[in-house]
PDB file of N, CA and C in Angstrom:
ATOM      1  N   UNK A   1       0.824  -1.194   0.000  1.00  0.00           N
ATOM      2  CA  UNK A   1       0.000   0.000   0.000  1.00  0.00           C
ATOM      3  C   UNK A   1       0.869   1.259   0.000  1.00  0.00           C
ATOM      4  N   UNK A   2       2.049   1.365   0.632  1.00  0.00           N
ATOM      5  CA  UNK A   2       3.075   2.562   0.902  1.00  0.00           C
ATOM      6  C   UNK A   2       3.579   2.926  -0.592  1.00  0.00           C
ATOM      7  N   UNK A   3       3.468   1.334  -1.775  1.00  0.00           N
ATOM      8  CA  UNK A   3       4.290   1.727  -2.536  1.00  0.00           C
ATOM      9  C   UNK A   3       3.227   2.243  -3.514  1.00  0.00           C
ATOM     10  N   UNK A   4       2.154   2.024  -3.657  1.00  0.00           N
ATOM     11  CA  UNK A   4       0.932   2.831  -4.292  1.00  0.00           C
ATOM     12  C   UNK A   4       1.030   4.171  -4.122  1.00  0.00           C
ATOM     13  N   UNK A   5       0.454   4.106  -2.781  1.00  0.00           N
ATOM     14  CA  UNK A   5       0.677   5.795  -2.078  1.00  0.00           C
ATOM     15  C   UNK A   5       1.935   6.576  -2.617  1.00  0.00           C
ATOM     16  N   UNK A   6       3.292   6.648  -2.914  1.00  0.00           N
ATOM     17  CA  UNK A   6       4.075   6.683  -3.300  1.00  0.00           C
ATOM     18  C   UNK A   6       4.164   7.623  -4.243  1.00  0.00           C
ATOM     19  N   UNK A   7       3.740   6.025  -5.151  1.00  0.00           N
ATOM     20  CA  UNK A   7       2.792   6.213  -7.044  1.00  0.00           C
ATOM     21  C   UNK A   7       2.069   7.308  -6.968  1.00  0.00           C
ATOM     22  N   UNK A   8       1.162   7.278  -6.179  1.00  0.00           N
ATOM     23  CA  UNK A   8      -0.082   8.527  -6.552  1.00  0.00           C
ATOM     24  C   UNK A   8       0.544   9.257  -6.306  1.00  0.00           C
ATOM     25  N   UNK A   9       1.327  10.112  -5.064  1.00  0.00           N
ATOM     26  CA  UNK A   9       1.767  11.230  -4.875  1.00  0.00           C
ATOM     27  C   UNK A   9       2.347  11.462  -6.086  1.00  0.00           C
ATOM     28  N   UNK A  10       2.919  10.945  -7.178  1.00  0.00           N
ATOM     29  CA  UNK A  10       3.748  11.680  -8.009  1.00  0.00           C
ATOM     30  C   UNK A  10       3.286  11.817  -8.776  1.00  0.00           C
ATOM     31  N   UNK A  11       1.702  11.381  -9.526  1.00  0.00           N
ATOM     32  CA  UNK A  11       0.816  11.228 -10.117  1.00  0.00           C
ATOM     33  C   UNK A  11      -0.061  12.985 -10.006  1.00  0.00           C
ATOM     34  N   UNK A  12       0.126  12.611  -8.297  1.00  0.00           N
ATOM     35  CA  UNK A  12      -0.725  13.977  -8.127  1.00  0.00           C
ATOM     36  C   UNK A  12       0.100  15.207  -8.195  1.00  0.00           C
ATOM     37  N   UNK A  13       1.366  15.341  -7.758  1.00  0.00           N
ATOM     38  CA  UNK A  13       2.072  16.077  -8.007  1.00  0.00           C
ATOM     39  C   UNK A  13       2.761  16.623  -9.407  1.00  0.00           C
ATOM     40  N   UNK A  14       2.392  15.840 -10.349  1.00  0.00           N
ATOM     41  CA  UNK A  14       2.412  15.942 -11.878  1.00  0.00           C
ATOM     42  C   UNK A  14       2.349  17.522 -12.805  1.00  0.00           C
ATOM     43  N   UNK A  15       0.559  17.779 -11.893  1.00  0.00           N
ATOM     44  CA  UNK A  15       0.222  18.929 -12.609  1.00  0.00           C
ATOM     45  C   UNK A  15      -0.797  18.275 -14.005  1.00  0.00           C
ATOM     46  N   UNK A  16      -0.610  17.165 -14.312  1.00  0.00           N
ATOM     47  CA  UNK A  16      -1.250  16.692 -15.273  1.00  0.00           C
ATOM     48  C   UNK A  16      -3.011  15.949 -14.617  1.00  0.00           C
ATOM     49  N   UNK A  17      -3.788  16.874 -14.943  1.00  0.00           N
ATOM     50  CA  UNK A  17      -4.912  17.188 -14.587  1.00  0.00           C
ATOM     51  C   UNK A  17      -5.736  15.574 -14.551  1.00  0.00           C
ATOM     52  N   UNK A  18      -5.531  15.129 -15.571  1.00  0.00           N
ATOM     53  CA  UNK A  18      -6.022  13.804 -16.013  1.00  0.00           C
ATOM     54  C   UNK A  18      -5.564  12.436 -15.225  1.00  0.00           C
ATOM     55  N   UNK A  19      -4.819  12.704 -14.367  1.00  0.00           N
ATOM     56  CA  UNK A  19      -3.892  12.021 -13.165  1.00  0.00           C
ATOM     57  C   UNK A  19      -3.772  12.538 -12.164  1.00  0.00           C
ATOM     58  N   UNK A  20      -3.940  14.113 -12.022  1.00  0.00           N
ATOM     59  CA  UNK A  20      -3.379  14.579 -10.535  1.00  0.00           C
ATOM     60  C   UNK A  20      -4.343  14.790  -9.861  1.00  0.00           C
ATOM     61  N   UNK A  21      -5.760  15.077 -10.446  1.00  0.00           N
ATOM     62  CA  UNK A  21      -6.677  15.173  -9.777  1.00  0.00           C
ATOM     63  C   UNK A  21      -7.678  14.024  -8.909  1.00  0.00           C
ATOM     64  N   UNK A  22      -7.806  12.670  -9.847  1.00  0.00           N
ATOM     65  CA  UNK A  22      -8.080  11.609  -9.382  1.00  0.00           C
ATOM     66  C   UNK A  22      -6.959  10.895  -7.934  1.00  0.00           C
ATOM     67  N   UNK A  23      -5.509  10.968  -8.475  1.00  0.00           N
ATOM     68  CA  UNK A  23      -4.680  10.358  -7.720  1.00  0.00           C
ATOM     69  C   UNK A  23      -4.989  11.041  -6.776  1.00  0.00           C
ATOM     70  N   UNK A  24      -5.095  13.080  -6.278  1.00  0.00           N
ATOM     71  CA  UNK A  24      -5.071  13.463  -5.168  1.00  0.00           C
ATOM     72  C   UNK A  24      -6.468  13.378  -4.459  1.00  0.00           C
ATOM     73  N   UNK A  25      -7.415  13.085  -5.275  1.00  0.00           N
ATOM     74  CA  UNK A  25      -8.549  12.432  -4.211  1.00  0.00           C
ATOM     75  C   UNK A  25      -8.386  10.788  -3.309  1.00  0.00           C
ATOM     76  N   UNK A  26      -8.153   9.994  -4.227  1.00  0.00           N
ATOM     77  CA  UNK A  26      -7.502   8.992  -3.585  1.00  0.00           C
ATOM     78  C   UNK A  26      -6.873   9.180  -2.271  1.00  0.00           C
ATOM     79  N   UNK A  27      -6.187  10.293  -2.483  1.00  0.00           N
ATOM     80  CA  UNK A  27      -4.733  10.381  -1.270  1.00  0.00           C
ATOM     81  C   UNK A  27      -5.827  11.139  -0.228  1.00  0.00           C
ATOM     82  N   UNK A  28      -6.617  11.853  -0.283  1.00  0.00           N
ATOM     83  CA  UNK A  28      -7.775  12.321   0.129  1.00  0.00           C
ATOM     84  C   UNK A  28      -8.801  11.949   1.076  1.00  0.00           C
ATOM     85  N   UNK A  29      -8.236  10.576   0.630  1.00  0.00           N
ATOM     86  CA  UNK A  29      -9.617   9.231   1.219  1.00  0.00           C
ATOM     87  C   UNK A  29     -10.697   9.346   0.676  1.00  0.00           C
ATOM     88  N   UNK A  30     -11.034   9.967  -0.765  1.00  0.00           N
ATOM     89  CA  UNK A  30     -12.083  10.362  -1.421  1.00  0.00           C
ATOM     90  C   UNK A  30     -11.783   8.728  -2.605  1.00  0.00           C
ATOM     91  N   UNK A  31     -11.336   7.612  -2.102  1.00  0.00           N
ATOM     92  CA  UNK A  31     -11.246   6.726  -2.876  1.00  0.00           C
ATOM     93  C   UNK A  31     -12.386   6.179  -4.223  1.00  0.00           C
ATOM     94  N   UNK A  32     -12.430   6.532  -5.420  1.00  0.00           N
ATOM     95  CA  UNK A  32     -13.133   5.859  -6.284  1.00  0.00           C
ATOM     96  C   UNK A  32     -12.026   5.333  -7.434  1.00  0.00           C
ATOM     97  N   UNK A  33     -12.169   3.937  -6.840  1.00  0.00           N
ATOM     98  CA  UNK A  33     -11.203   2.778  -7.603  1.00  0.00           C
ATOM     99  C   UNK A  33     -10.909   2.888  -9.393  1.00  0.00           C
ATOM    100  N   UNK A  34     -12.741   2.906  -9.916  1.00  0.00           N
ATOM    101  CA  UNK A  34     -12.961   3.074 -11.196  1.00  0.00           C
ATOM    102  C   UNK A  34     -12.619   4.311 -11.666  1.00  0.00           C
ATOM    103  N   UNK A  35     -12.992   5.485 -11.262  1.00  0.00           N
ATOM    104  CA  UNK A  35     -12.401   6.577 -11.657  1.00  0.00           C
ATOM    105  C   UNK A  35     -10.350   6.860 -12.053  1.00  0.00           C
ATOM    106  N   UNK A  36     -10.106   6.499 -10.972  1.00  0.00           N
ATOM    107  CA  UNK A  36      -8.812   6.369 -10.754  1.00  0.00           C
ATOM    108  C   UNK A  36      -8.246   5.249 -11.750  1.00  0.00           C
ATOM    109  N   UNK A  37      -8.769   4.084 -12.349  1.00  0.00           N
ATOM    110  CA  UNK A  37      -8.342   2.770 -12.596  1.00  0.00           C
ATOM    111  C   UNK A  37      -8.293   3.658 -14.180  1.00  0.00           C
ATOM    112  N   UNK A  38      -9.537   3.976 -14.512  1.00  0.00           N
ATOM    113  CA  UNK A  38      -9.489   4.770 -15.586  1.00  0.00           C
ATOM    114  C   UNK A  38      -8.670   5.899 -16.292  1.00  0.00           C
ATOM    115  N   UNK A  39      -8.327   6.725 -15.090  1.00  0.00           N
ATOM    116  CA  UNK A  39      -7.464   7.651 -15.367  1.00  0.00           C
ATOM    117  C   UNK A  39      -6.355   7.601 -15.467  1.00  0.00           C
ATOM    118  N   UNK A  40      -5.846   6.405 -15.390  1.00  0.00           N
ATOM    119  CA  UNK A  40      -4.062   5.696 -15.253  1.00  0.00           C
ATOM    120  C   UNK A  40      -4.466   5.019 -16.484  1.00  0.00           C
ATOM    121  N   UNK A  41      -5.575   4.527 -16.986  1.00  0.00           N
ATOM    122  CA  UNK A  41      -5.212   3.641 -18.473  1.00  0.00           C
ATOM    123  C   UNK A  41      -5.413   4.799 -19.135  1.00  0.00           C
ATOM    124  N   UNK A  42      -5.912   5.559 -19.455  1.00  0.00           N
ATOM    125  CA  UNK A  42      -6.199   6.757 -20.437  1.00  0.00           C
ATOM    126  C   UNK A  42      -4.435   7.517 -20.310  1.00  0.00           C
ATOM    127  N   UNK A  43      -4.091   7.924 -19.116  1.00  0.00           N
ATOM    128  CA  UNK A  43      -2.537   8.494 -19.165  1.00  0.00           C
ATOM    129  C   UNK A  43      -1.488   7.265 -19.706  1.00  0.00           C
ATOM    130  N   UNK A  44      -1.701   6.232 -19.457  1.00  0.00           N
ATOM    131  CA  UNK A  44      -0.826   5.335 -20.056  1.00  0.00           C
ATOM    132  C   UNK A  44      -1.175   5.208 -21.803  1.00  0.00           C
ATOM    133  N   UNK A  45      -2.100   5.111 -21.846  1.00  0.00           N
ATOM    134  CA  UNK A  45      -2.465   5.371 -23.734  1.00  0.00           C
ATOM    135  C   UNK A  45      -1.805   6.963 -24.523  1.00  0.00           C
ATOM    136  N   UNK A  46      -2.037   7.667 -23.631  1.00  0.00           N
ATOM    137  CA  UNK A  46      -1.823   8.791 -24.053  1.00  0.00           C
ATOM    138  C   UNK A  46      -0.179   9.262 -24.031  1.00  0.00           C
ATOM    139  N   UNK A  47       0.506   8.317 -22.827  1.00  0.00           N
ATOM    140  CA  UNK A  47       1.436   8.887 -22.653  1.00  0.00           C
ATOM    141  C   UNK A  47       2.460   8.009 -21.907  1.00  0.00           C
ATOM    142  N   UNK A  48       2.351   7.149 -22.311  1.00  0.00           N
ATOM    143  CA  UNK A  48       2.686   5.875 -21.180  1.00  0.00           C
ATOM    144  C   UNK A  48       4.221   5.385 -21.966  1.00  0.00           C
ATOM    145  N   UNK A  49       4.836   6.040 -23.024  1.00  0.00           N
ATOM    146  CA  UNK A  49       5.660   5.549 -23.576  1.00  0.00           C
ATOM    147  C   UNK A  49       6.632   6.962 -24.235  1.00  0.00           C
ATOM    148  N   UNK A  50       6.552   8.041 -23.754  1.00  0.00           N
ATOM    149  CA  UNK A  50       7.136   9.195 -24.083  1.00  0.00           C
ATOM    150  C   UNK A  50       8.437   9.233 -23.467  1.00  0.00           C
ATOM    151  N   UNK A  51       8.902   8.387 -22.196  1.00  0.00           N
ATOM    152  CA  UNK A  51       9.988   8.528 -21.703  1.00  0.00           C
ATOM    153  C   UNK A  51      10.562   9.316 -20.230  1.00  0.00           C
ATOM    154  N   UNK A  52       9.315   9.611 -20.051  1.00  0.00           N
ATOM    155  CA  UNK A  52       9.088  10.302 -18.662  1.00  0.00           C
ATOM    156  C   UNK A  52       9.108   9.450 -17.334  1.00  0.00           C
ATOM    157  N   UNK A  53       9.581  10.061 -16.280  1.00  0.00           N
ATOM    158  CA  UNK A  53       9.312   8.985 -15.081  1.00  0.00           C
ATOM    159  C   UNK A  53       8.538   8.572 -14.827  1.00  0.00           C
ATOM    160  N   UNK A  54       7.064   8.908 -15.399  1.00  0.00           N
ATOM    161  CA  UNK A  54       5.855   8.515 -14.867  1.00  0.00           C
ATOM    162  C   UNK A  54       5.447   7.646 -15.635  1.00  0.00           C
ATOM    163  N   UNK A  55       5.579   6.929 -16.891  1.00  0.00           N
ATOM    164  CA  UNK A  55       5.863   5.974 -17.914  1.00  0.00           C
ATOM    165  C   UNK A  55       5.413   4.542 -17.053  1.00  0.00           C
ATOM    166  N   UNK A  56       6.602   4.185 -16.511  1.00  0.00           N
ATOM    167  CA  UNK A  56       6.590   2.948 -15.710  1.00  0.00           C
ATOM    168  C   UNK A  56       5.537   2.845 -14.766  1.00  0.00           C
ATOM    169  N   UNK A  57       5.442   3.630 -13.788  1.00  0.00           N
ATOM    170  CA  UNK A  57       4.462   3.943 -12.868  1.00  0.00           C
ATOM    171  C   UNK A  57       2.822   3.927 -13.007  1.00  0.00           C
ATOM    172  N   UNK A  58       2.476   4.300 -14.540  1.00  0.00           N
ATOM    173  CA  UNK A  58       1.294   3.542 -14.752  1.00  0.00           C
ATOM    174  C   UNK A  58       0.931   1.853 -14.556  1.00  0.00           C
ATOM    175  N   UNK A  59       1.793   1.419 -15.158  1.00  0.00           N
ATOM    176  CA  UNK A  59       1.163   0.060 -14.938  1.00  0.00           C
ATOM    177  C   UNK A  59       1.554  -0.567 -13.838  1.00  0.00           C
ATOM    178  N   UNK A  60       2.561   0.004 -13.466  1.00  0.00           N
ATOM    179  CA  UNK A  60       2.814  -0.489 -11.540  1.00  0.00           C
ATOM    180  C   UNK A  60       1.661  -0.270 -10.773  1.00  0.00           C
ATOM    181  N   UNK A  61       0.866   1.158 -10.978  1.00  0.00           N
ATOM    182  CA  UNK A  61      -0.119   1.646 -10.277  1.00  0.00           C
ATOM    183  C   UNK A  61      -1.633   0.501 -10.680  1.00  0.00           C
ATOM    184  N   UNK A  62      -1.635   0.238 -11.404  1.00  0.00           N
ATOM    185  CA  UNK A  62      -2.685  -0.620 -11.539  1.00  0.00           C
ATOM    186  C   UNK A  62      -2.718  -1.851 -11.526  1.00  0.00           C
ATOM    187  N   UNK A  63      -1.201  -2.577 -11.018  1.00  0.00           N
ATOM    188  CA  UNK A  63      -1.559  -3.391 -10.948  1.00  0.00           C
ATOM    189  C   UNK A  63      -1.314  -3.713  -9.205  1.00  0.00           C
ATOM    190  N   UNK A  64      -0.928  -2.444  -8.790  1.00  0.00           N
ATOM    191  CA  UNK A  64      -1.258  -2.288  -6.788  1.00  0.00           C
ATOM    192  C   UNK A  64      -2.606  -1.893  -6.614  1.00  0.00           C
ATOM    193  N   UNK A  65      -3.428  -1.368  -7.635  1.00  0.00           N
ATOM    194  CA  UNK A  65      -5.138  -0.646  -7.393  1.00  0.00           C
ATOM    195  C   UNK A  65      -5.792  -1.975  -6.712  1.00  0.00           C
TER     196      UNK A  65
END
């Protein structure tokens, strides 16, 4: 769970709206699994292979959800 939590913080700390906002509800305790589950496959489609640190961290993150 620490290493999720982790994940999201950097998710939320991004700035990238489409990730930072879901991840920082999560962190929130405003937990909605599907919302969140969604918003990590849509950033991984979109962006999941550009070379950024956050690259890897999608599919780590979903597969700790």
């Amino acid at each position: 769970m620490e290493e999720l939590k982790a994940i999201l913080e950097k998710f939320a700390e991004s700035g990238w709206d489409l990730i930072s906002i879901p991840a920082q509800q999560w962190l929130n305790g405003n937990a909605d699994k599907d919302a969140l589950t969604k918003a990590i496959k849509q950033a991984d489609k979109e962006c999941g292979s550009c070379g950024c640190e956050l690259d890897p961290l999608y599919k780590r993150a979903l597969e700790l959800i």
